[in-house]
C-alpha atoms as a PDB file:
ATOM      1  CA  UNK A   1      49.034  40.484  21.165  1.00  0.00           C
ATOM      2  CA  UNK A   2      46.856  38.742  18.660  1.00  0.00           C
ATOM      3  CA  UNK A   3      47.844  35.425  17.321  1.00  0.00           C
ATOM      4  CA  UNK A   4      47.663  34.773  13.523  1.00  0.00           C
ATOM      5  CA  UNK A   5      45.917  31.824  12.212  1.00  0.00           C
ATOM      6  CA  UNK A   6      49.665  30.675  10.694  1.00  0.00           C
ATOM      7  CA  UNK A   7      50.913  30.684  14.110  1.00  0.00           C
ATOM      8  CA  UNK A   8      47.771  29.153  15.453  1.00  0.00           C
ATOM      9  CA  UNK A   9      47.769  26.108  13.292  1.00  0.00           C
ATOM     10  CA  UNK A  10      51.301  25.963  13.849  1.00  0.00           C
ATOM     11  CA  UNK A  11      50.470  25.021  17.952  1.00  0.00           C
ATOM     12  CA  UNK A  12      47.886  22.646  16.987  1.00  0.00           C
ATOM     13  CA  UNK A  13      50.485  20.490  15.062  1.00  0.00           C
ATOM     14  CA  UNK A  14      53.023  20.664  17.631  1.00  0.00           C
ATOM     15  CA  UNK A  15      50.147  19.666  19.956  1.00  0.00           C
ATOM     16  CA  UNK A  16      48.855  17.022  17.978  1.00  0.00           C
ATOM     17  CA  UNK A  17      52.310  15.310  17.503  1.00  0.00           C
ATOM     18  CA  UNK A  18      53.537  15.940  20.772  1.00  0.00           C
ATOM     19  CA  UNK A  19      50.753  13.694  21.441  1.00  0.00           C
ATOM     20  CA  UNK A  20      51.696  11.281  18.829  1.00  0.00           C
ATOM     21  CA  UNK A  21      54.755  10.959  20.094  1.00  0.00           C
ATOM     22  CA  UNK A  22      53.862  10.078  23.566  1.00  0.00           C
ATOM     23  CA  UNK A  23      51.220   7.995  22.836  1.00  0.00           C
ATOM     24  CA  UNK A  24      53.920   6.189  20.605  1.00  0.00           C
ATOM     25  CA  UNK A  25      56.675   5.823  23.563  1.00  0.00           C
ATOM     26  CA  UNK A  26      53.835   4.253  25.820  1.00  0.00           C
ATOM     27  CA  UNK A  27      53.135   1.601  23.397  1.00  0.00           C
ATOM     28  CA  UNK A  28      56.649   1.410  22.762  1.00  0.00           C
ATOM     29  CA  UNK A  29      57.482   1.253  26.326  1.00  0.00           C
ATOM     30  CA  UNK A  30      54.214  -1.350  26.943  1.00  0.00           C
ATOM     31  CA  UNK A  31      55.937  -3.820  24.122  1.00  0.00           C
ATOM     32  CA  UNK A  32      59.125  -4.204  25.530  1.00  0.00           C
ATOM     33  CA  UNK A  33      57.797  -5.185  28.940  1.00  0.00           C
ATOM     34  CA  UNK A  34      55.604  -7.860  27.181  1.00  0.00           C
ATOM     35  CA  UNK A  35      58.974  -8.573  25.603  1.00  0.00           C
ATOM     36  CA  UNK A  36      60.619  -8.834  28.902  1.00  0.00           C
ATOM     37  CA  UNK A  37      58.023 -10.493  30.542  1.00  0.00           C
ATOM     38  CA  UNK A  38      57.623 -13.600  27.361  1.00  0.00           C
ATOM     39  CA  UNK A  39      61.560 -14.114  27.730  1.00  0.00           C
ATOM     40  CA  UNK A  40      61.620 -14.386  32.087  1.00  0.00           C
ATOM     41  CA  UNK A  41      58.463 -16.688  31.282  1.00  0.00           C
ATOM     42  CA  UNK A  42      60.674 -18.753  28.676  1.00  0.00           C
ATOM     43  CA  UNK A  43      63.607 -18.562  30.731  1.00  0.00           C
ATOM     44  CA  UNK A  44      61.450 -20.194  33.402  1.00  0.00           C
ATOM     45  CA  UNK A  45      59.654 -22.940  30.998  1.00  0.00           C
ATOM     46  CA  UNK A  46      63.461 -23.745  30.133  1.00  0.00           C
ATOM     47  CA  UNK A  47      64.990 -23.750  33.838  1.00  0.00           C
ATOM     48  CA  UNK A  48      61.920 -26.365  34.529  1.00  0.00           C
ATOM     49  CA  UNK A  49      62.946 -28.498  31.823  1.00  0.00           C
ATOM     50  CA  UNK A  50      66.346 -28.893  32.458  1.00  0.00           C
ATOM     51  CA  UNK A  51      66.117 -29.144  36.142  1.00  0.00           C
ATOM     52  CA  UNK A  52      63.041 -31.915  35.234  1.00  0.00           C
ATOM     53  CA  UNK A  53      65.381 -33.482  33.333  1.00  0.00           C
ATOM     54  CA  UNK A  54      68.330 -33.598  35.761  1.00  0.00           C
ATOM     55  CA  UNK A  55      66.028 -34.796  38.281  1.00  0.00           C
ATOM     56  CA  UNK A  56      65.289 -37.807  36.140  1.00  0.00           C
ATOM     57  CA  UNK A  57      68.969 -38.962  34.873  1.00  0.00           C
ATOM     58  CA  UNK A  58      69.641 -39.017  39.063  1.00  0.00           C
ATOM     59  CA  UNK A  59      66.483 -40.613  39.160  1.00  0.00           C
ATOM     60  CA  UNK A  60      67.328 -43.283  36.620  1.00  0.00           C
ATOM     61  CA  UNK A  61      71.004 -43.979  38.233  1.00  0.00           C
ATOM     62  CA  UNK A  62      69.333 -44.473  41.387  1.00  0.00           C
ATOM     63  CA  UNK A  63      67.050 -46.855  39.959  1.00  0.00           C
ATOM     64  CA  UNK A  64      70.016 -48.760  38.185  1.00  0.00           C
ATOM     65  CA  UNK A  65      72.020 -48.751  41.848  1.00  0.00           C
ATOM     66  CA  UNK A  66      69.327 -50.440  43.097  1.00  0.00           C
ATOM     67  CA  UNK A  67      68.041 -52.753  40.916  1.00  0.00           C
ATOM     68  CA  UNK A  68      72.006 -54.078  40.667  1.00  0.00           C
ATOM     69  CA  UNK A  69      72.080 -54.143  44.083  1.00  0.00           C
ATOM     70  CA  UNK A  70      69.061 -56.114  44.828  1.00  0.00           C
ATOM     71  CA  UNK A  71      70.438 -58.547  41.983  1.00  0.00           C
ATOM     72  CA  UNK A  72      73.829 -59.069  44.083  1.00  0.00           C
ATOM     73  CA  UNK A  73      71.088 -59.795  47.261  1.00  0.00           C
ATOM     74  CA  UNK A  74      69.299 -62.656  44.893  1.00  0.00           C
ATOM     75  CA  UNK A  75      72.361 -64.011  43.342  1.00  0.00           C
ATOM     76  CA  UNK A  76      73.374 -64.120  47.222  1.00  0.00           C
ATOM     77  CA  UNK A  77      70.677 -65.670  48.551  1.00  0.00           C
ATOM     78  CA  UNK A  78      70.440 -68.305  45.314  1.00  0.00           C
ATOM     79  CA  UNK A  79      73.562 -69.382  47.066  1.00  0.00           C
ATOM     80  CA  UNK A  80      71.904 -71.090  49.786  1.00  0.00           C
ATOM     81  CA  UNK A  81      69.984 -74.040  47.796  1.00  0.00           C
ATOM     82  CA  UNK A  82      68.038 -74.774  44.741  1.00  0.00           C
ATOM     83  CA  UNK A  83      64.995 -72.983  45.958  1.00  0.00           C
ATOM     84  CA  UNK A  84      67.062 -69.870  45.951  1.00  0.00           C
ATOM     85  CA  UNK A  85      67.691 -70.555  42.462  1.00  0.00           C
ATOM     86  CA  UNK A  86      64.463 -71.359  41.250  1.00  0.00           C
ATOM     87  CA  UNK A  87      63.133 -68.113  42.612  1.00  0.00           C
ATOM     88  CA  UNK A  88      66.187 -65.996  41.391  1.00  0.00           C
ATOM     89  CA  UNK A  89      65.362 -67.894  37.969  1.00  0.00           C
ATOM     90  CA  UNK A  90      61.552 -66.648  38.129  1.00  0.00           C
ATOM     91  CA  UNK A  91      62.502 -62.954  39.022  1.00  0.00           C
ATOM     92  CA  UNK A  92      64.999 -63.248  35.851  1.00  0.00           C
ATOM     93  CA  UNK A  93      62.228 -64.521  33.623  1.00  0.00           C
ATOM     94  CA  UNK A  94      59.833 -61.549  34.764  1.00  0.00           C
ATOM     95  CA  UNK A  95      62.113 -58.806  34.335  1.00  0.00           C
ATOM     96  CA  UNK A  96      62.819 -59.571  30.457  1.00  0.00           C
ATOM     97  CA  UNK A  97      58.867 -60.516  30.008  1.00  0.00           C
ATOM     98  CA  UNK A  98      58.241 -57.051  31.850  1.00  0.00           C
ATOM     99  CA  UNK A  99      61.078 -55.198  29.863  1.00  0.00           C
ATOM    100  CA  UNK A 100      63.177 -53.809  32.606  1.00  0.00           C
ATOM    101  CA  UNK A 101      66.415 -55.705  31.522  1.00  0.00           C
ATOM    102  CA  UNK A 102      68.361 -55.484  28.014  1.00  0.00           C
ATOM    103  CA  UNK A 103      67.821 -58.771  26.170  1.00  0.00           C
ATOM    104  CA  UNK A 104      69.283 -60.435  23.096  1.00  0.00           C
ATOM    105  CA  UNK A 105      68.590 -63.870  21.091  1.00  0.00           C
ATOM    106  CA  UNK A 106      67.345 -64.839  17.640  1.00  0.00           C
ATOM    107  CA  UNK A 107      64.096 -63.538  15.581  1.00  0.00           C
ATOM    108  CA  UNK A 108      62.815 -61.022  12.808  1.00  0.00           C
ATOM    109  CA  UNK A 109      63.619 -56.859  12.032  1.00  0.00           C
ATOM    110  CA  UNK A 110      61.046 -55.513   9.702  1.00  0.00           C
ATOM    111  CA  UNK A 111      62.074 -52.533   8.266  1.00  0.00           C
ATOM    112  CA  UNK A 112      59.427 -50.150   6.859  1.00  0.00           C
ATOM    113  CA  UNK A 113      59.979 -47.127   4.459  1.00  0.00           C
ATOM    114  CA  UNK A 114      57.499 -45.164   2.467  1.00  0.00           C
ATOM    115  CA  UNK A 115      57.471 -45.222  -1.247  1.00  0.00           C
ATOM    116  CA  UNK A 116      58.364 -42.638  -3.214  1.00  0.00           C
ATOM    117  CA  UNK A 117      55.934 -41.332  -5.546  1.00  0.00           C
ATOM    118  CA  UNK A 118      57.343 -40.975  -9.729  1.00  0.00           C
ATOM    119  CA  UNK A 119      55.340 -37.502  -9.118  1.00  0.00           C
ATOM    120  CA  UNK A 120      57.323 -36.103  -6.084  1.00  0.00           C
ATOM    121  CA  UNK A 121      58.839 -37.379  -2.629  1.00  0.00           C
ATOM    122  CA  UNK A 122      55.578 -37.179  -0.323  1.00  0.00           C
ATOM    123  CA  UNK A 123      54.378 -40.594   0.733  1.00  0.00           C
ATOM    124  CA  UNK A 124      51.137 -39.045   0.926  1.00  0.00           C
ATOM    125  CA  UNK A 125      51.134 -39.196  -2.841  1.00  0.00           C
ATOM    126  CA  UNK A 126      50.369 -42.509  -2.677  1.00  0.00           C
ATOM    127  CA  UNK A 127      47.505 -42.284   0.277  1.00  0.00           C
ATOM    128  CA  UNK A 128      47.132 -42.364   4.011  1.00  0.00           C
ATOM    129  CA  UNK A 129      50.044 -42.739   5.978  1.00  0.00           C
ATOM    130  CA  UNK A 130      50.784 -44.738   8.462  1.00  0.00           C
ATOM    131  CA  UNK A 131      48.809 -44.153  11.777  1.00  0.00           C
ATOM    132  CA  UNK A 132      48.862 -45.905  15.179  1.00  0.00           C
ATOM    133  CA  UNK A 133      46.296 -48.636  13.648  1.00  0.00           C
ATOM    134  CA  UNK A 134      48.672 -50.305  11.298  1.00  0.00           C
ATOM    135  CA  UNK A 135      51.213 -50.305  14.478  1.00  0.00           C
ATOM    136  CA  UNK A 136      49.191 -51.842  16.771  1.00  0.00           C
ATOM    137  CA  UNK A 137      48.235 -54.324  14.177  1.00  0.00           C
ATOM    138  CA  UNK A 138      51.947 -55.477  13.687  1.00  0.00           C
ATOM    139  CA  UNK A 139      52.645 -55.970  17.646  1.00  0.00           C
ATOM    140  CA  UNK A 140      49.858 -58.283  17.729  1.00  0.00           C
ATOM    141  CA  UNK A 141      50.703 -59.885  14.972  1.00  0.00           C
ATOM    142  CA  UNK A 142      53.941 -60.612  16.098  1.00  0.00           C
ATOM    143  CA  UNK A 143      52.773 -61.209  19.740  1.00  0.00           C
ATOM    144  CA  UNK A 144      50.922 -63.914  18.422  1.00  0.00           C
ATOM    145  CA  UNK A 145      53.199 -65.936  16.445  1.00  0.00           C
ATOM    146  CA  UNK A 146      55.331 -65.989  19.939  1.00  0.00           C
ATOM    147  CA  UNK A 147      57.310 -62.514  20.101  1.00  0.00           C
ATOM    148  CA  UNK A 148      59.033 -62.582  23.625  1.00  0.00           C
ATOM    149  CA  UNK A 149      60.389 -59.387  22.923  1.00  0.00           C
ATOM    150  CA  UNK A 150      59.361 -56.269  20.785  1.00  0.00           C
ATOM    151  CA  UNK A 151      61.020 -52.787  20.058  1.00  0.00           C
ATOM    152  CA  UNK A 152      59.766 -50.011  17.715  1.00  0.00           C
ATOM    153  CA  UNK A 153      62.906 -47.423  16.678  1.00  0.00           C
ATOM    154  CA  UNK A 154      64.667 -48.785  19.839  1.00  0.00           C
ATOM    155  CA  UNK A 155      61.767 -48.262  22.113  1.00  0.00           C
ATOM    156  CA  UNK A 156      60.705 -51.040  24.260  1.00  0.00           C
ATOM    157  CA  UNK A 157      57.256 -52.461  24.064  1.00  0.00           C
ATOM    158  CA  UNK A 158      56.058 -53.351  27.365  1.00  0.00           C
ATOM    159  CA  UNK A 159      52.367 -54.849  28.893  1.00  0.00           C
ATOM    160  CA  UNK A 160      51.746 -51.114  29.462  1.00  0.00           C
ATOM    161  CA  UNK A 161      53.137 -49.241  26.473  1.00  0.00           C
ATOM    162  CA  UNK A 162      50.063 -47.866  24.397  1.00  0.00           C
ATOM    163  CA  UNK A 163      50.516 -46.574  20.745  1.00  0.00           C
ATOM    164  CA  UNK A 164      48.492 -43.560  20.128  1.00  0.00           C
ATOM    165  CA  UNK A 165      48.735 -40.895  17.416  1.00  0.00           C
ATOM    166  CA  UNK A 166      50.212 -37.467  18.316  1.00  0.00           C
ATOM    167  CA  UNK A 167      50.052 -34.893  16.444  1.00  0.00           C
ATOM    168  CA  UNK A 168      52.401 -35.394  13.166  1.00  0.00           C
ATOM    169  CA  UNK A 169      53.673 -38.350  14.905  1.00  0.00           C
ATOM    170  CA  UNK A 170      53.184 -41.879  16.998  1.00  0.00           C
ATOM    171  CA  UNK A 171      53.607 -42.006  20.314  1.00  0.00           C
ATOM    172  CA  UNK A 172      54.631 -44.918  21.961  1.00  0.00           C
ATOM    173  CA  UNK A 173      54.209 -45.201  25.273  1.00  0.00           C
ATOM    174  CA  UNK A 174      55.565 -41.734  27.363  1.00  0.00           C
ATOM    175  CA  UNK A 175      59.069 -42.651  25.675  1.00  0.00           C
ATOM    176  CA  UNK A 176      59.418 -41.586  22.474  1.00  0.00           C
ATOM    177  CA  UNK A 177      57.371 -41.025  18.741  1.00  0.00           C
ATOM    178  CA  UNK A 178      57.836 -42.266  15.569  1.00  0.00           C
ATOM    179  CA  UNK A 179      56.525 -40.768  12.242  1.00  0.00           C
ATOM    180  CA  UNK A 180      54.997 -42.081   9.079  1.00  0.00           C
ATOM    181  CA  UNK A 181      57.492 -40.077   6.677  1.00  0.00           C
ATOM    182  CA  UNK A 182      60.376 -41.629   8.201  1.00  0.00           C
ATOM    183  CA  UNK A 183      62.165 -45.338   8.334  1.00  0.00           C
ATOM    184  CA  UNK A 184      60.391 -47.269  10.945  1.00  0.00           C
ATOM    185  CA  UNK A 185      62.436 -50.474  12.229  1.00  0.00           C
ATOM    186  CA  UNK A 186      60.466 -52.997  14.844  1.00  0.00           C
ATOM    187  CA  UNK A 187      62.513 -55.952  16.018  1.00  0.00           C
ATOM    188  CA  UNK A 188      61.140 -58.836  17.623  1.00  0.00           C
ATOM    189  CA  UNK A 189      62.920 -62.016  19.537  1.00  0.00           C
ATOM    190  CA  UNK A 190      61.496 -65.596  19.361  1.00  0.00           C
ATOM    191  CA  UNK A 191      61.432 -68.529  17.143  1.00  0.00           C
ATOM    192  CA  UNK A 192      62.499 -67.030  13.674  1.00  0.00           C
ATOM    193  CA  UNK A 193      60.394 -69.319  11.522  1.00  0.00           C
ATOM    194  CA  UNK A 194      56.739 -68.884  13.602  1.00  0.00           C
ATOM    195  CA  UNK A 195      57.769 -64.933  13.341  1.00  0.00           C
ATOM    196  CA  UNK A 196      58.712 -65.123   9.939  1.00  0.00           C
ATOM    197  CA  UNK A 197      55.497 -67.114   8.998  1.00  0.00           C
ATOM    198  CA  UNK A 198      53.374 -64.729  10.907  1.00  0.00           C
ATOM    199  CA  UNK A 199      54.464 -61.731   9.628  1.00  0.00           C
ATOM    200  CA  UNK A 200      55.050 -62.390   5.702  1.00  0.00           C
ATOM    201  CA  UNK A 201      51.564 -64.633   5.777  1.00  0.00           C
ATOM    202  CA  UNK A 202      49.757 -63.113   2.585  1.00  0.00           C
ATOM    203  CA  UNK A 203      47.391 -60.435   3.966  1.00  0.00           C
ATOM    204  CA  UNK A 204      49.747 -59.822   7.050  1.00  0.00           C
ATOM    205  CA  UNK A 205      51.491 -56.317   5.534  1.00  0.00           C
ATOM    206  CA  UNK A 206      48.498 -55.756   3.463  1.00  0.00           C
ATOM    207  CA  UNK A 207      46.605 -53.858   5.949  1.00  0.00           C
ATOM    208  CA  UNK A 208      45.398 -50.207   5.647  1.00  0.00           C
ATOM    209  CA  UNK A 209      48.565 -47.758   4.614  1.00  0.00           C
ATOM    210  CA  UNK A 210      50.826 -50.706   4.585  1.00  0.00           C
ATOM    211  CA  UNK A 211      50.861 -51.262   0.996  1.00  0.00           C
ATOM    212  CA  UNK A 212      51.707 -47.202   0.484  1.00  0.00           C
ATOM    213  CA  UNK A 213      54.940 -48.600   2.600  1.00  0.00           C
ATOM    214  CA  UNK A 214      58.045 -50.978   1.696  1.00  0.00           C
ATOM    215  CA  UNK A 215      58.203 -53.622   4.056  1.00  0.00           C
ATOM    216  CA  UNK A 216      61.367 -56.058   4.281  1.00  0.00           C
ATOM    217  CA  UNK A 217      61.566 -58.605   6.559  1.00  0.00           C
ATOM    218  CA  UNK A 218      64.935 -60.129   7.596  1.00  0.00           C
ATOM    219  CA  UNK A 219      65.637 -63.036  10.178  1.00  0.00           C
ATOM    220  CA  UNK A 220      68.723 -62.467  12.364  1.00  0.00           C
ATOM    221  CA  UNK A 221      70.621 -64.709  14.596  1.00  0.00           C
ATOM    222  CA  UNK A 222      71.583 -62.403  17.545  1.00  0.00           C
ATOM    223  CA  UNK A 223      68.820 -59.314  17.691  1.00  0.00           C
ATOM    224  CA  UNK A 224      69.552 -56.943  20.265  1.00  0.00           C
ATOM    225  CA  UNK A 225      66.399 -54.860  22.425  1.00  0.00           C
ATOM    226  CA  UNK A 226      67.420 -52.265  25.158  1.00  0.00           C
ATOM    227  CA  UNK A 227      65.473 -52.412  28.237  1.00  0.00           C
ATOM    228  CA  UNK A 228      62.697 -50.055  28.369  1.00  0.00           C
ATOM    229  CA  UNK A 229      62.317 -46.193  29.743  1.00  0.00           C
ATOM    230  CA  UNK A 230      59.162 -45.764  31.311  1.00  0.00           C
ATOM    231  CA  UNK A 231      58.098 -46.295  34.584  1.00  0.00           C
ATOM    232  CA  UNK A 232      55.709 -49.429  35.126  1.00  0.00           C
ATOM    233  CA  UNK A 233      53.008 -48.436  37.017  1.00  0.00           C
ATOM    234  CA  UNK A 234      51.126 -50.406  40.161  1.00  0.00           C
ATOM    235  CA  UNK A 235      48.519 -47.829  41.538  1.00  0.00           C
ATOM    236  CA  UNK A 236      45.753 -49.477  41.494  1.00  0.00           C
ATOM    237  CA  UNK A 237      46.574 -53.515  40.901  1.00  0.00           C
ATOM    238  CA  UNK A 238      46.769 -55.740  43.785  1.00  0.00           C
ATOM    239  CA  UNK A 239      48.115 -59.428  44.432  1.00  0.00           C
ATOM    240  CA  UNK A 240      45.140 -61.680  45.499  1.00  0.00           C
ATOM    241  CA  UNK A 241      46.351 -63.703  47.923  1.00  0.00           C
ATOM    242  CA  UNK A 242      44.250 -67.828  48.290  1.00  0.00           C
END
């Protein structure tokens, strides 16, 4: 029985998207196990996190158990005589130098903002932002007219908190970030004039993307600065006994 070339091309398009069609359900079917595969990957990533981050809240209240424990053992042993005390006194001193304890007492908050151009709302309008240079250059500044204690948005600044830029943001330390487009507060504890002096000195709040910023300094009678988050670190550093 001869075939006609109607019914011929007829086969060869029910050939052709027969094919189509199967090719089309593998790629189909190779897509939603990429699909499945991404989401038990993200599932994962998540799981991590959370369990990363249980691990460190128990981590934290074990660290607080102890540290009030071993501050019952001093305040027992300070007790015994004066050299008790002075030593308890010392330990006392080091914690709030070293930023492991909440502390509170007079000084400065300087409150930065970025100005709003008349053209539009984006600081960069007016130039650079501000970067981890103009940072740094405050903490010293206030480090050197006396500072005894210095927070950024609430973060502690401790001897081994470094201010880097981060992407969009500022990282300080392994705690937390700040960014140029929002309200930045620092607050620092000491002698409220020397701070004052130090950081309204003409020149002091002029430097690099400052002046694209409003800066107001108040003094305060009773500042407030949390203890700090991260971890100090002793790897490497070793007492050398004489």
């Amino acid at each position: 029985m001869k075939l006609s070339r109607s019914q011929l091309f007829i086969a060869l398009v029910c050939g052709l998207l027969g094919f189509l069609l199967a090719y089309q359900f593998k790629v189909l079917s190779n897509k939603n196990m990429e699909s499945n595969i991404s989401n038990y990957e993200k599932n994962d990533i998540i799981s991590e996190v959370e369990a990363l981050k249980k691990e460190k809240d128990e981590l934290t209240k074990t660290n607080t158990k102890l540290s009030d424990e071993l501050k019952q053992m001093e305040e027992t042993a300070a007790k015994d005589g004066d050299l008790g005390k002075d030593i308890k006194n010392q330990l006392d001193n080091a914690r709030m130098h070293l930023g492991v304890v909440d502390v509170k007492g007079p000084g400065i908050v300087l409150t930065i903002t970025p100005k709003t151009s008349i053209f539009g709302s984006n600081p960069s309008d007016n130039g650079r932002n501000l970067g981890e240079d103009e940072l740094v250059h405050i903490v010293n500044l206030l480090w050197y007219s006396g500072a005894e204690a210095i927070s950024i948005n609430d973060i502690r600044i401790t001897p081994q908190t470094g201010i880097k830029t981060a992407g969009n943001g500022i990282a300080i330390g392994s705690t937390g970030k700040v960014y140029p487009k929002d309200k930045i507060v620092i607050k620092a504890i000491g002698e409220k004039g020397r701070l004052n002096v130090g950081i309204s000195f003409p020149g002091s709040l002029e430097y690099l993307a400052l002046p694209n910023y409003n800066n107001e300094v108040k003094t305060e009678e009773d500042i407030f600065i949390g203890k700090t988050t991260q971890s100090l670190k002793s790897d490497f550093i070793k007492s050398v006994k004489e």
